[in-house]
Protein backbone atom coordinates (compact mmCIF):
# COMPACT_ATOMS: atom_id res chain seq x y z
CA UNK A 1 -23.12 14.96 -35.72
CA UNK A 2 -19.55 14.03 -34.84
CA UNK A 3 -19.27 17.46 -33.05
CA UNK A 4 -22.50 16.04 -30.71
CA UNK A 5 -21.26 12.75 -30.25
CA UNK A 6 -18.23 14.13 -29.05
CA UNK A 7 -19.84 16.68 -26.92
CA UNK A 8 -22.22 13.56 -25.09
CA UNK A 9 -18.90 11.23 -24.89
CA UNK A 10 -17.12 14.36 -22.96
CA UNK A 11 -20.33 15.17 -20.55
CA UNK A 12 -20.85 11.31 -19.63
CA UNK A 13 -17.23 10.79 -18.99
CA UNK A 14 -17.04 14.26 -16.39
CA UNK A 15 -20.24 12.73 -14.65
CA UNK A 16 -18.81 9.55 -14.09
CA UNK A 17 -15.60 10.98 -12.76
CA UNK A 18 -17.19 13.34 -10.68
CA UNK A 19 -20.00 10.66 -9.66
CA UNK A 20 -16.78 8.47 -8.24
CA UNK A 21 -14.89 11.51 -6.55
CA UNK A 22 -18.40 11.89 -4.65
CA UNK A 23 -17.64 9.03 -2.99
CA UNK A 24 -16.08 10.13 0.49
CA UNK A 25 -15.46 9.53 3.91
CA UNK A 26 -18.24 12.34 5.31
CA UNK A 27 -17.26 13.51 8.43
CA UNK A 28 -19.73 15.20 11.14
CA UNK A 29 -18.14 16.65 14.07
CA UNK A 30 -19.56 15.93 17.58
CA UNK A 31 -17.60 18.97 19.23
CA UNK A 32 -17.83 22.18 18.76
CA UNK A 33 -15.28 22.99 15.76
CA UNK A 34 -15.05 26.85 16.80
CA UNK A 35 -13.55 26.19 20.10
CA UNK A 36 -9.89 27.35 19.82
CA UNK A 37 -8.12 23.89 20.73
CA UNK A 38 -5.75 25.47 23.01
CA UNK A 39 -8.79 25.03 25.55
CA UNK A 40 -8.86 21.40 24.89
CA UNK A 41 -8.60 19.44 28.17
CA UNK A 42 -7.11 16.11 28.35
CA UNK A 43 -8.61 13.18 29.50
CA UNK A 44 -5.21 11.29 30.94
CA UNK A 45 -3.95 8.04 30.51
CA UNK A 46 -6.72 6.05 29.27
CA UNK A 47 -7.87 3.26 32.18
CA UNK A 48 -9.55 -0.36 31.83
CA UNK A 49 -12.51 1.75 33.34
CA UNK A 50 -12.29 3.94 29.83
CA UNK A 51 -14.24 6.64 28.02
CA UNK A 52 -18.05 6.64 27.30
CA UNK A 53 -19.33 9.33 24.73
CA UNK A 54 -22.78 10.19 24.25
CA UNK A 55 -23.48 11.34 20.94
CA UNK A 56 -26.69 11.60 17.86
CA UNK A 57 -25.96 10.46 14.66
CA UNK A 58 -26.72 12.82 11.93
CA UNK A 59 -26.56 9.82 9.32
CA UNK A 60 -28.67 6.58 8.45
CA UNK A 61 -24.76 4.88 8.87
CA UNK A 62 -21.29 4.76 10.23
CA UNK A 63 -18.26 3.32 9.37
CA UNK A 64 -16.07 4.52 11.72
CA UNK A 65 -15.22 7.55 14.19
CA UNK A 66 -11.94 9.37 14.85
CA UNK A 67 -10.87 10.96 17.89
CA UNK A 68 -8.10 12.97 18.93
CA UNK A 69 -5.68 11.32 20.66
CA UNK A 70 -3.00 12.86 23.35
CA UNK A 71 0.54 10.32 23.84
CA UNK A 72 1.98 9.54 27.22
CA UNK A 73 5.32 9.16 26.99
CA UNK A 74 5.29 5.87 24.88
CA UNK A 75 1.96 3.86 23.70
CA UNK A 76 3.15 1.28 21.01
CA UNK A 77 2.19 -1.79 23.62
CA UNK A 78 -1.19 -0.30 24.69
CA UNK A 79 -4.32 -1.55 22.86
CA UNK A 80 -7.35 -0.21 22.25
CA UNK A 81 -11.06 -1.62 23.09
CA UNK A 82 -14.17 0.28 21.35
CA UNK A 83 -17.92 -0.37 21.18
CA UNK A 84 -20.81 1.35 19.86
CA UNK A 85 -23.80 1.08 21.86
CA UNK A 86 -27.45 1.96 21.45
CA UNK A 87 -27.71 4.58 24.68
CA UNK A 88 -31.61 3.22 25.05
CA UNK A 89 -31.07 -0.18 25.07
CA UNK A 90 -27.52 -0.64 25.33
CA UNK A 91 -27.45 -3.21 22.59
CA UNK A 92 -24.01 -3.32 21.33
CA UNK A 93 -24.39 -2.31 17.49
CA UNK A 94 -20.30 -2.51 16.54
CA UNK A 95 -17.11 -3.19 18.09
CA UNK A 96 -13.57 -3.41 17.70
CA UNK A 97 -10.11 -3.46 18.84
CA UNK A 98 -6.39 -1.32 17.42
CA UNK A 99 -2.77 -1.05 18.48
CA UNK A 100 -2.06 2.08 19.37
CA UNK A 101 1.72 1.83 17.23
CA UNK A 102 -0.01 4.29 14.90
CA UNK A 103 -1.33 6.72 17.44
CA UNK A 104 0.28 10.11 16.86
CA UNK A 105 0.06 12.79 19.21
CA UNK A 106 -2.45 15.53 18.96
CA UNK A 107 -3.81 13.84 15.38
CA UNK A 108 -7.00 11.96 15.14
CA UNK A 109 -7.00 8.52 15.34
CA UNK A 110 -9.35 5.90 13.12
CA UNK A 111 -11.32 3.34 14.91
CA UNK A 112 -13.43 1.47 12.18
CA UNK A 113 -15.72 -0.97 12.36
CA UNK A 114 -18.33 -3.06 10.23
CA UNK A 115 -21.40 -0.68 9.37
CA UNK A 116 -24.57 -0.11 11.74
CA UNK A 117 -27.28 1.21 10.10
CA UNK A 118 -30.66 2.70 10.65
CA UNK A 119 -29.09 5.09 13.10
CA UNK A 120 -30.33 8.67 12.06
CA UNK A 121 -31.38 10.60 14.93
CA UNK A 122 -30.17 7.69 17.52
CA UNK A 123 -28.43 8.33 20.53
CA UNK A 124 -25.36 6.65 20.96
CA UNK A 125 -22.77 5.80 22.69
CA UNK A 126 -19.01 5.55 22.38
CA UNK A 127 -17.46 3.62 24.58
CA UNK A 128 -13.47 2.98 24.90
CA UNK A 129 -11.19 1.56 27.08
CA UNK A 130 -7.11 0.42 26.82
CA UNK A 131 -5.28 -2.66 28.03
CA UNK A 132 -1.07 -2.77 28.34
CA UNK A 133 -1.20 1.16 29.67
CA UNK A 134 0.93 1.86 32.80
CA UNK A 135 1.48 4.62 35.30
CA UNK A 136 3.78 6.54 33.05
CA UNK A 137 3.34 4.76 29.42
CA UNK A 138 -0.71 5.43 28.05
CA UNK A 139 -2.96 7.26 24.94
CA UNK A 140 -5.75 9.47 26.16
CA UNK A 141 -8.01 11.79 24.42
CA UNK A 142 -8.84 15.40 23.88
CA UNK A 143 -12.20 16.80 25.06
CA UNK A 144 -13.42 20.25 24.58
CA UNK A 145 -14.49 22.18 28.45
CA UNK A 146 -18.57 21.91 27.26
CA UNK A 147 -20.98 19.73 26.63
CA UNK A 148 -22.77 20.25 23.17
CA UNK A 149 -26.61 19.88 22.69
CA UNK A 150 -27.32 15.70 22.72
CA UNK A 151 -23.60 14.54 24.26
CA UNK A 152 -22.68 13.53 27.74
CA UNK A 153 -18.85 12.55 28.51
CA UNK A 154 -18.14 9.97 31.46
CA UNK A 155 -13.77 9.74 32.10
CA UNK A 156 -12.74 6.52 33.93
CA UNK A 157 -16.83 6.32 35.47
CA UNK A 158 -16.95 9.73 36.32
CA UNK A 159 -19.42 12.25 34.94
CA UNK A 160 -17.31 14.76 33.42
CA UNK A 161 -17.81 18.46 31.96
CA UNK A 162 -17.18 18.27 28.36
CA UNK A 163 -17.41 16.62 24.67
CA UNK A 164 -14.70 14.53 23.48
CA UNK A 165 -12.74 15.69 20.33
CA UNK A 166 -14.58 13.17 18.15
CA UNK A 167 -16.06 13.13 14.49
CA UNK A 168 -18.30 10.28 13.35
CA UNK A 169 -17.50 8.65 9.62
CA UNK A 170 -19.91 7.27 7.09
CA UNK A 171 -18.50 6.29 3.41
CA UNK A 172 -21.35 7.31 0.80
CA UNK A 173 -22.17 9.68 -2.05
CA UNK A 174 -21.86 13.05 -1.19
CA UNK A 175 -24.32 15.42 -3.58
CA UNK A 176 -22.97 18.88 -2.52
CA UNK A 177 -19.26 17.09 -3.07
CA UNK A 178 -20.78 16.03 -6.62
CA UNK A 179 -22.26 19.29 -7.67
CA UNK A 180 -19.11 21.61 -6.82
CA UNK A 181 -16.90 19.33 -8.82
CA UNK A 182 -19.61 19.43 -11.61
CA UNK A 183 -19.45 22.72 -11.25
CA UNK A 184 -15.34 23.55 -10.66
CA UNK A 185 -14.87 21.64 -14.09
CA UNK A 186 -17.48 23.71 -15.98
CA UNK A 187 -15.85 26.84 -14.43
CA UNK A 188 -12.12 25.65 -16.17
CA UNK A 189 -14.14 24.59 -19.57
CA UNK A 190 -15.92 28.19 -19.71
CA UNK A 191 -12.71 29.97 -18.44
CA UNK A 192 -10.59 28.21 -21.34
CA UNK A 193 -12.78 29.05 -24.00
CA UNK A 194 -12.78 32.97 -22.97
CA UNK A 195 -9.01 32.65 -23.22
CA UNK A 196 -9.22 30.68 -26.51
CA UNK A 197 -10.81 33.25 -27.96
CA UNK A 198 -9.23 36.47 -26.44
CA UNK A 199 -5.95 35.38 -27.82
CA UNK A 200 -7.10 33.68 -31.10
């Protein structure tokens, strides 16, 4: 009884751990992740005039997206301006606004914002735009040379060949993130008891 008791204490305790590791930042990429990046394009310094990405979200929320940012010389006073935007009705649906003193070059960079839902299979749109940039001193962004199925890229109101280097973010339970730790610490229990008892 004891033995069974212990056994139920063990199996609630591994589902609650791996129910909370579950838990992620999911990521879906809106370029194309097998283009090698040394075809990556960049966009330039980044103008009042901005970025717009079109994009379809693949998830019933966002939190946030991250793009891939390119420095110009120095960026630390520049600031950035972001919206999301319904692409049908243009409704703005989130916005927000980040110093750039973070930005590193060639990484992706966070912009959050407060949650839209209901946005499964919506088209959307990113739109971004800087303030304190100059001539010389800017951030701008990666973009890949194609546009992928449901995107369309405007740079500084220009129509442009391409797909920015962006990923959409929505915090929730992940199942297939659930089940492979499920299964990963099964795996170490099974493989621990074969070696208990080879060497017993």
């Amino acid at each position: 009884m004891k033995q069974k008791i212990k056994t139920i204490t063990w199996v609630i305790i591994i589902v609650v751990i791996a129910f909370l590791y579950a838990h992620i930042a999911k990521a879906h990429n809106v370029y194309n992740l097998d283009i090698d990046p040394s075809e990556y394009r960049a966009t330039g310094i980044l103008t009042e005039t901005g970025v717009t990405q079109e994009f379809i979200s693949q998830e019933e929320h966002l939190d946030a997206v991250k793009v891939k940012t390119t420095i110009f010389t120095d960026c630390e006073n520049v600031k950035l301006n972001y919206s999301i935007v319904d692409a049908e009705s243009q409704k703005v649906l989130a916005e927000g606004k980040k110093s750039c003193k973070k930005v590193k070059n060639s990484k992706f960079f966070e912009l959050d914002f407060k949650r839209i839902t209901n946005c499964k299979n919506k088209k959307l749109e990113l739109k971004i735009y800087s303030e304190g940039q100059t001539i010389d001193t800017g951030v701008g962004f990666s973009y890949e040379p194609t546009n992928e199925n449901g995107t369309k890229l405007m740079v500084n109101g220009q129509d442009t060949e391409g797909t920015l280097v962006v990923k959409t973010i929505t915090h929730r339970f992940d199942v297939e993130t659930f089940v492979m730790f499920i299964a990963f610490i099964l795996y170490i229990i099974v493989f621990l008891k074969i070696l208990y008892k080879l060497f017993k």
